[in-house]
N, C-alpha and C. Protein backbone atom coordinates (compact mmCIF):
# COMPACT_ATOMS: atom_id res chain seq x y z
N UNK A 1 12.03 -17.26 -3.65
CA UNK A 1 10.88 -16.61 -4.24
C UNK A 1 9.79 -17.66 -4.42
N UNK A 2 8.64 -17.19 -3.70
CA UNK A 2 7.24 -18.15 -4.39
C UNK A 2 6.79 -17.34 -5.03
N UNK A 3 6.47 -17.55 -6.64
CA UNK A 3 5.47 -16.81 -7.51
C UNK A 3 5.03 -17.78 -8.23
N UNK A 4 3.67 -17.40 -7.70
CA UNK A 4 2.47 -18.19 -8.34
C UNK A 4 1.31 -17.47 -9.05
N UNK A 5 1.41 -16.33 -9.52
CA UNK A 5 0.25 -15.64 -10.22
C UNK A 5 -0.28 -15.93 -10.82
N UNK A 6 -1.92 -15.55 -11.36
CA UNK A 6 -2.45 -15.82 -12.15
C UNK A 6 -2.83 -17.28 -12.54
N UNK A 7 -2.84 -18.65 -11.38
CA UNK A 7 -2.51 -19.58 -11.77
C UNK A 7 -4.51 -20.10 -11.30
N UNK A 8 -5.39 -19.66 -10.94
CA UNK A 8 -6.61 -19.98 -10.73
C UNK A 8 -6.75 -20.36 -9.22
N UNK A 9 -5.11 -20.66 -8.51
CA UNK A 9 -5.23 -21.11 -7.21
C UNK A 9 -6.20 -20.76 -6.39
N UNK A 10 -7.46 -21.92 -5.36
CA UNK A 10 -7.80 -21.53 -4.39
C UNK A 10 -7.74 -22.17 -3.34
N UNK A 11 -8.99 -21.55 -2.48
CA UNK A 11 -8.45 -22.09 -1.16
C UNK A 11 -7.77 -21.34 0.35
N UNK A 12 -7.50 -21.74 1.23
CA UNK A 12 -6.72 -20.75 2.17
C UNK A 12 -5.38 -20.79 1.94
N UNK A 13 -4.45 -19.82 2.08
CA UNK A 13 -2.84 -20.38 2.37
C UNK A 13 -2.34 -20.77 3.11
N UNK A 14 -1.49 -21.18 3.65
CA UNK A 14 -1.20 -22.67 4.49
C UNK A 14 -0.28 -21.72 5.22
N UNK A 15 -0.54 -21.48 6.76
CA UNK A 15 0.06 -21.31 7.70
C UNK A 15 1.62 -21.63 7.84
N UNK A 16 1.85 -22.93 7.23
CA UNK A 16 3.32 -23.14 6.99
C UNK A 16 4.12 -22.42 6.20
N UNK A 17 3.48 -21.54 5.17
CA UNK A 17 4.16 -21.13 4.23
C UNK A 17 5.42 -19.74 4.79
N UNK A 18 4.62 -19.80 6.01
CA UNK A 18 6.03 -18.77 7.23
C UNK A 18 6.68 -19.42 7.80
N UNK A 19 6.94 -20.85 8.00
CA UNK A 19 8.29 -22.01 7.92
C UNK A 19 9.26 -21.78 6.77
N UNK A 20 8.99 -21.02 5.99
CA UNK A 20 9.99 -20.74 4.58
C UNK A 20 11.09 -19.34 4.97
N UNK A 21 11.59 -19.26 5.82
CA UNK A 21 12.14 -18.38 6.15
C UNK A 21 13.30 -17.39 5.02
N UNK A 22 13.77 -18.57 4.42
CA UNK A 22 14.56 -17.94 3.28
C UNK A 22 13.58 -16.81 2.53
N UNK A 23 12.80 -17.09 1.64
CA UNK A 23 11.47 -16.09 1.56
C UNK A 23 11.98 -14.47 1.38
N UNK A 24 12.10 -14.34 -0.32
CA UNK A 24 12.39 -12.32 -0.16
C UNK A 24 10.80 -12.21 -1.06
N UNK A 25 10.06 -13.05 -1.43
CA UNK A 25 9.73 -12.17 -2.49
C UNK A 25 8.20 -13.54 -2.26
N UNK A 26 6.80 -13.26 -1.97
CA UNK A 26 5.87 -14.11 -1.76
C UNK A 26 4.83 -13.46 -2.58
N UNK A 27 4.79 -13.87 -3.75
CA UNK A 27 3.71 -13.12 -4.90
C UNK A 27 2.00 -14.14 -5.46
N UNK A 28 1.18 -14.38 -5.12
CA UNK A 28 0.50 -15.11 -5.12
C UNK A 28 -0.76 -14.26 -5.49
N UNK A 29 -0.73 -13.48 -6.63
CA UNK A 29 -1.58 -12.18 -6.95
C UNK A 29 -2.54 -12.48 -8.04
N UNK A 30 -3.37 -12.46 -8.28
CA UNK A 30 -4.67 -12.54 -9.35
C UNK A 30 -4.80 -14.49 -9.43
N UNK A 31 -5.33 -14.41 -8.07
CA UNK A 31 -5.87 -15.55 -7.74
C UNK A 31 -7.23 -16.50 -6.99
N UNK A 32 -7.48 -17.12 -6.43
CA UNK A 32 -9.02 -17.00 -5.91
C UNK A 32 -8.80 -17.15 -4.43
N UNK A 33 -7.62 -17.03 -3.64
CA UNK A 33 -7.47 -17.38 -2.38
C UNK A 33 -8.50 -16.51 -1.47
N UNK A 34 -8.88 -17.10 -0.21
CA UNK A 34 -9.74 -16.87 0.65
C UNK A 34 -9.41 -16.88 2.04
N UNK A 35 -10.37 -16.85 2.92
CA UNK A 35 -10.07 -16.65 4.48
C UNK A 35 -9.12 -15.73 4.66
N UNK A 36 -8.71 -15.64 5.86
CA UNK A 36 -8.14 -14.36 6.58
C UNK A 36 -6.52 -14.91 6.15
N UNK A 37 -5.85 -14.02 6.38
CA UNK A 37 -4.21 -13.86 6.39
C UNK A 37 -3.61 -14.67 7.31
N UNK A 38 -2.90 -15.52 7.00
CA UNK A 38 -1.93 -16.42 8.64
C UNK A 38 -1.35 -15.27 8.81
N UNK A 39 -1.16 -14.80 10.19
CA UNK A 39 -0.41 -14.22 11.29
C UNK A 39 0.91 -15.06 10.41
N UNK A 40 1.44 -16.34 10.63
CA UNK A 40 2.85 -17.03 10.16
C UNK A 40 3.17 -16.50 9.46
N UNK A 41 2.55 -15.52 8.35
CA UNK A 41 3.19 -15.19 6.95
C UNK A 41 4.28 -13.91 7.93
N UNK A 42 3.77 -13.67 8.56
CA UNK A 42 4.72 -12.68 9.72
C UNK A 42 5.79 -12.78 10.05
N UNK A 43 5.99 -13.54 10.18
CA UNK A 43 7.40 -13.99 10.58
C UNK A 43 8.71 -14.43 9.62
N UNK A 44 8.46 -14.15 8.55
CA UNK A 44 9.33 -14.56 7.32
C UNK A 44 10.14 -12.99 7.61
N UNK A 45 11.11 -12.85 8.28
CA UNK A 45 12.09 -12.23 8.09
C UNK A 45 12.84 -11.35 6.94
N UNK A 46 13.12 -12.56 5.90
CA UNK A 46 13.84 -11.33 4.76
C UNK A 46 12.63 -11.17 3.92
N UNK A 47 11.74 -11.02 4.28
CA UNK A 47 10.36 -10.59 2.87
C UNK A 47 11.12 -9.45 2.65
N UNK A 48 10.90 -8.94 1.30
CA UNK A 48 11.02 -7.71 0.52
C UNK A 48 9.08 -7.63 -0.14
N UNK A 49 8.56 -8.07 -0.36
CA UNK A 49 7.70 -8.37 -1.60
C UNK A 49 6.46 -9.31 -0.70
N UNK A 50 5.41 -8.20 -0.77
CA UNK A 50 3.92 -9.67 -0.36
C UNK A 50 3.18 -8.42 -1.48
N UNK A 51 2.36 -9.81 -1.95
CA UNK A 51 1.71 -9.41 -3.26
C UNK A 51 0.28 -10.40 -3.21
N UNK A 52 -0.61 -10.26 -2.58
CA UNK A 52 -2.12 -10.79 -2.15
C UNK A 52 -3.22 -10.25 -3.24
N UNK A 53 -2.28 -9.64 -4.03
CA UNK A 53 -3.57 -8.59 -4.80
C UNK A 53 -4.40 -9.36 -5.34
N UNK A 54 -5.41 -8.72 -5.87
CA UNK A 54 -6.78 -9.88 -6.70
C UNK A 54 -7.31 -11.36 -6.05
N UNK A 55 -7.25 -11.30 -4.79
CA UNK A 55 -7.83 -12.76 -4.29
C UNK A 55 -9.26 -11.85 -3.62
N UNK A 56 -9.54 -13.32 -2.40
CA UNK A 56 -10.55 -13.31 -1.76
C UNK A 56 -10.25 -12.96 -1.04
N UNK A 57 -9.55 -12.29 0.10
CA UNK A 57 -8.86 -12.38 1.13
C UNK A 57 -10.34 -11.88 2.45
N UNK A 58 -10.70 -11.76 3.52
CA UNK A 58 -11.62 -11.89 4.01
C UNK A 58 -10.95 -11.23 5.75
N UNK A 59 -11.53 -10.52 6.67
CA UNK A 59 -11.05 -10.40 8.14
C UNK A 59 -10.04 -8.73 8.01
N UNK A 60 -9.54 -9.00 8.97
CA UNK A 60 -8.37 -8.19 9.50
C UNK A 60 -7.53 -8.25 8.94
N UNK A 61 -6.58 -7.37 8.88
CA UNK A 61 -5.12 -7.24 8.08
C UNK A 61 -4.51 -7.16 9.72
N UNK A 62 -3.34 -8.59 9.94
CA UNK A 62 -2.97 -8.69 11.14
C UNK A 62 -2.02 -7.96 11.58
N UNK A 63 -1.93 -7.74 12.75
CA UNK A 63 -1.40 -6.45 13.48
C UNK A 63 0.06 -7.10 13.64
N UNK A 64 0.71 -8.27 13.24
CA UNK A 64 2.21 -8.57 13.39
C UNK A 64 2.48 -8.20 11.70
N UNK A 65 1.75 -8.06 10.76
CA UNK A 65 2.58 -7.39 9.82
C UNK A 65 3.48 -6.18 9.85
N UNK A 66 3.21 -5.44 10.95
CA UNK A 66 4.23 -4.58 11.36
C UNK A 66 5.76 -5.49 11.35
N UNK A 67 5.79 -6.74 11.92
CA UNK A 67 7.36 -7.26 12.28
C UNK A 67 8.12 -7.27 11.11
N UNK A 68 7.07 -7.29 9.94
CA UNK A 68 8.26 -7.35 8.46
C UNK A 68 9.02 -6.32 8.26
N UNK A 69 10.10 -6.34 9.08
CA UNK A 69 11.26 -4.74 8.78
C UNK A 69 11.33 -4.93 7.71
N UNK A 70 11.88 -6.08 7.14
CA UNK A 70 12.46 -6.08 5.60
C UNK A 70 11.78 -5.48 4.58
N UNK A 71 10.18 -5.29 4.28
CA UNK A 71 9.34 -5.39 3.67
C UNK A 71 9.48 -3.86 2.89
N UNK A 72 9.39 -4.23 1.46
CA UNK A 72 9.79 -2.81 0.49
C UNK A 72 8.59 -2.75 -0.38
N UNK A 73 7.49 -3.92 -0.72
CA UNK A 73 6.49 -3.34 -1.34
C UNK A 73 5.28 -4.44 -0.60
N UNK A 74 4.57 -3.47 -0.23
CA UNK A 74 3.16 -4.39 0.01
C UNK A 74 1.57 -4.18 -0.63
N UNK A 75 1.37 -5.61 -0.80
CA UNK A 75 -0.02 -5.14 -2.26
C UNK A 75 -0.70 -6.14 -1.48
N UNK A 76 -1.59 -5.43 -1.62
CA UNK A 76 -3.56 -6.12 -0.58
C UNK A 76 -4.46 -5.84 -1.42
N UNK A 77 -4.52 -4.74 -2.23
CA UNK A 77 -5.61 -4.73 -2.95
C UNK A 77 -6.51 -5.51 -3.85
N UNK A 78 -7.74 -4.84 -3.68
CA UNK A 78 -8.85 -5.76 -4.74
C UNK A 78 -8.57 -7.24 -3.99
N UNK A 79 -9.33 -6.98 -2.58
CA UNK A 79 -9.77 -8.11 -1.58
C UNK A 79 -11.04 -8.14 -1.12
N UNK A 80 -10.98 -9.00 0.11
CA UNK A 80 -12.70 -7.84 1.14
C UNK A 80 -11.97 -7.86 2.18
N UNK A 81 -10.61 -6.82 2.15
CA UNK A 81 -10.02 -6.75 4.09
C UNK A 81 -11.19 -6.22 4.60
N UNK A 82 -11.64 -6.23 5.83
CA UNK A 82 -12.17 -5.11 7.00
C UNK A 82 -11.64 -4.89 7.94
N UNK A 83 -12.61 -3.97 8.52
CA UNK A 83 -11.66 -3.61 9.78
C UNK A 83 -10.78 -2.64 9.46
N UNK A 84 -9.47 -2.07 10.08
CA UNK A 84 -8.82 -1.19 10.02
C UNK A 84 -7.46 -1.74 9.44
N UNK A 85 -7.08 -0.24 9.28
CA UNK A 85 -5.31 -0.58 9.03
C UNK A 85 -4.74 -0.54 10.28
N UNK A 86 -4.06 -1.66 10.71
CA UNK A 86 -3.38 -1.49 12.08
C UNK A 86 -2.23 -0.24 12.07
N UNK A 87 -1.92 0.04 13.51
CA UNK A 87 -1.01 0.86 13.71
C UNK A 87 0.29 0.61 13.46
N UNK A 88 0.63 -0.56 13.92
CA UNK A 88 1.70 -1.47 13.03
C UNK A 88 2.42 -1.21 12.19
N UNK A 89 1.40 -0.65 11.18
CA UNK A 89 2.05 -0.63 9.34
C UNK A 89 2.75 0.41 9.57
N UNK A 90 3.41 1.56 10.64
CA UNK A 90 4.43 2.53 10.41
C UNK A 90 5.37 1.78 11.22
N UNK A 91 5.46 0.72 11.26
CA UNK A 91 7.00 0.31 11.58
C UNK A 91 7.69 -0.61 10.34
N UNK A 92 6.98 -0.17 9.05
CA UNK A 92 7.48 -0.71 7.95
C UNK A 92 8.35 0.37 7.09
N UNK A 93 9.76 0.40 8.15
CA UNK A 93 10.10 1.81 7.69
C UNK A 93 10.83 1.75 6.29
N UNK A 94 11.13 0.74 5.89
CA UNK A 94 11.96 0.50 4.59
C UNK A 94 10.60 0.33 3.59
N UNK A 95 9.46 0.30 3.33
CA UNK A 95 8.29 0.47 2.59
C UNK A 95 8.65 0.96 1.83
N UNK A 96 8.40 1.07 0.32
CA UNK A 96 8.78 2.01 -0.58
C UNK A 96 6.92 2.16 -0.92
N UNK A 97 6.08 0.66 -1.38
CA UNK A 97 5.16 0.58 -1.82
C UNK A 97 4.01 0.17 -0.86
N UNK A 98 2.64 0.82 -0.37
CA UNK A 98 1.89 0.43 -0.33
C UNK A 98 0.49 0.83 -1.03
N UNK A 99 -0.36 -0.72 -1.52
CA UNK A 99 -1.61 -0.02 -2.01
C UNK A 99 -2.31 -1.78 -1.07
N UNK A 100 -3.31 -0.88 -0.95
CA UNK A 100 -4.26 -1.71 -0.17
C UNK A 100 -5.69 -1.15 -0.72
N UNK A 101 -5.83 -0.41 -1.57
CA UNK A 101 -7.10 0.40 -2.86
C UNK A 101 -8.04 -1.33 -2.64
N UNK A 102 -9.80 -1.05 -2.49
CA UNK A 102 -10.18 -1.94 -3.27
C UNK A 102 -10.72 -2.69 -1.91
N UNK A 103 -10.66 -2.29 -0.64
CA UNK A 103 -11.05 -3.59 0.41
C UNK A 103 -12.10 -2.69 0.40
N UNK A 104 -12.73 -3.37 2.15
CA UNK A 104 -13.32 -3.07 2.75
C UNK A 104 -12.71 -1.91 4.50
N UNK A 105 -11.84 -1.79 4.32
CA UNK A 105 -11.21 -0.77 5.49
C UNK A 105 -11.99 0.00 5.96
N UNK A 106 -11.83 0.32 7.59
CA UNK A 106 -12.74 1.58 7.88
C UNK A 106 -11.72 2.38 8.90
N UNK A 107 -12.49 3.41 9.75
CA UNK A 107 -11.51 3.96 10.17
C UNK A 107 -10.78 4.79 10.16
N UNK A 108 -9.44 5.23 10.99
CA UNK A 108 -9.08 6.53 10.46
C UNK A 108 -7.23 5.92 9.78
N UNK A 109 -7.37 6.24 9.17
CA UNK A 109 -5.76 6.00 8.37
C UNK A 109 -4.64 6.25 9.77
N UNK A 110 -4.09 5.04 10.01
CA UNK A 110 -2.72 5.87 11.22
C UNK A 110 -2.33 6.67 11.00
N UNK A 111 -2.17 7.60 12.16
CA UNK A 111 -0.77 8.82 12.31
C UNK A 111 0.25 7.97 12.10
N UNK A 112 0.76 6.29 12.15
CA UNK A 112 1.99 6.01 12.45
C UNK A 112 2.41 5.92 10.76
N UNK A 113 1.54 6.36 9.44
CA UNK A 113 2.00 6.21 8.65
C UNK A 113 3.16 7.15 8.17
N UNK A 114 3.10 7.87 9.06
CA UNK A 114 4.40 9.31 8.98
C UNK A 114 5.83 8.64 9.38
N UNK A 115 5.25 7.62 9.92
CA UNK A 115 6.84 6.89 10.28
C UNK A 115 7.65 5.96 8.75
N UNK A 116 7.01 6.04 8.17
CA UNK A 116 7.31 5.21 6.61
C UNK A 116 8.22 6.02 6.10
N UNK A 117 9.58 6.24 6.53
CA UNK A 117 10.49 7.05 5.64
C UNK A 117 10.53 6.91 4.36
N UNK A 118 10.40 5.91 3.96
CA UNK A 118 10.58 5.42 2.88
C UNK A 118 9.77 5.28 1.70
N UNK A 119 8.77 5.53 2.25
CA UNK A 119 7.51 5.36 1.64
C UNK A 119 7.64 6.42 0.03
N UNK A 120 7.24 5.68 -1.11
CA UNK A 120 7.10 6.62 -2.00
C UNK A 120 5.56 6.61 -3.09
N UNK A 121 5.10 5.63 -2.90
CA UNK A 121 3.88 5.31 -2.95
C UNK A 121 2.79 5.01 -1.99
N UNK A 122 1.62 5.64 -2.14
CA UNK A 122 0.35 5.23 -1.10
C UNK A 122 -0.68 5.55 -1.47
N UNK A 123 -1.50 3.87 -1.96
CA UNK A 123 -2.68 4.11 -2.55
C UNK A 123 -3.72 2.81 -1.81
N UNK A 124 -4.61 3.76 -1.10
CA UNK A 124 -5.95 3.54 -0.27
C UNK A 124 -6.91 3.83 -1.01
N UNK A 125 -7.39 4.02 -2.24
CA UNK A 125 -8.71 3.99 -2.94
C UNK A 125 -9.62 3.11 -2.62
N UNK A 126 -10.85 3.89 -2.79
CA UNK A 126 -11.66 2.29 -2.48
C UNK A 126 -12.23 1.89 -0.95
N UNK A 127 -11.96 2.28 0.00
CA UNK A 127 -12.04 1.24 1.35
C UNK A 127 -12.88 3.22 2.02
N UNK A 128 -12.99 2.46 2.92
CA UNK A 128 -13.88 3.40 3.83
C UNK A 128 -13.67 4.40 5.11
N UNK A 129 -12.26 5.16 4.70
CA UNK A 129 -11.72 5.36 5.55
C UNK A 129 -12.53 6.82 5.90
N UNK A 130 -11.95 7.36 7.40
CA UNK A 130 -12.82 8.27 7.70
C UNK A 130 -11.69 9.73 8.16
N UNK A 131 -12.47 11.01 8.09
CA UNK A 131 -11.08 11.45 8.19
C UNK A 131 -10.86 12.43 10.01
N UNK A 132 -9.97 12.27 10.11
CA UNK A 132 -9.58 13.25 11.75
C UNK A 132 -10.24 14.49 11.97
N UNK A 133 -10.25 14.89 12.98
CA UNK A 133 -10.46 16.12 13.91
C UNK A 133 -9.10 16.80 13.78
């Protein structure tokens, strides 16, 4: 587990921090972090837990966050994501939690979010999404 909340941290996060493979639980929430998301954070295998909430966060929400099978709650909110939600995010079928409320998102919400069996929370407030035909 890295938990670092609330600690004033800024700065970018360090690409290495997806060399930590052991990694269930990466909480780094009500903080001042900035720039875009490492793609590396991707690759941490047993994540259960990414928790980005309350930073700076800035760009795209990257399209290999789909690879986190493991992943049971994910928190983005109260950032400046843009751009879209990738299609990706319905191969997070063990999801229980997502809120991503609070960016900048545009776009149309995936159809692949129907693939989230698991899903028991979903909160998009906030961001600019647009709706289907």
């Amino acid at each position: 587990m890295f938990d670092s909340p609330t600690h004033d941290l800024r700065g970018t996060v360090s690409p290495n921090l997806g060399n930590l493979s052991f990694l269930v639980i990466l909480d780094l929430k009500n903080n001042s972090f900035g720039g875009q998301l490492p793609t590396e954070l991707c690759s941490l295998c047993r994540l259960k837990v990414l928790d980005f909430s309350y930073n700076e966060f800035v760009g795209g929400i990257p399209n290999a966050l789909g690879d986190l099978s493991q992943l049971q709650y994910l928190y983005l909110g109260a950032n400046n994501f843009s751009g879209f939600l990738p299609q990706s995010i319905g191969n997070l079928r063990r999801l229980k939690v997502l809120k991503i409320g609070n960016n900048k998102l545009s776009r149309l919400i995936p159809q692949t979010i129907s693939n989230m069996s698991s899903l028991e929370y979903l909160g998009l407030p906030f961001n600019y999404f647009s709706g289907g035909k």
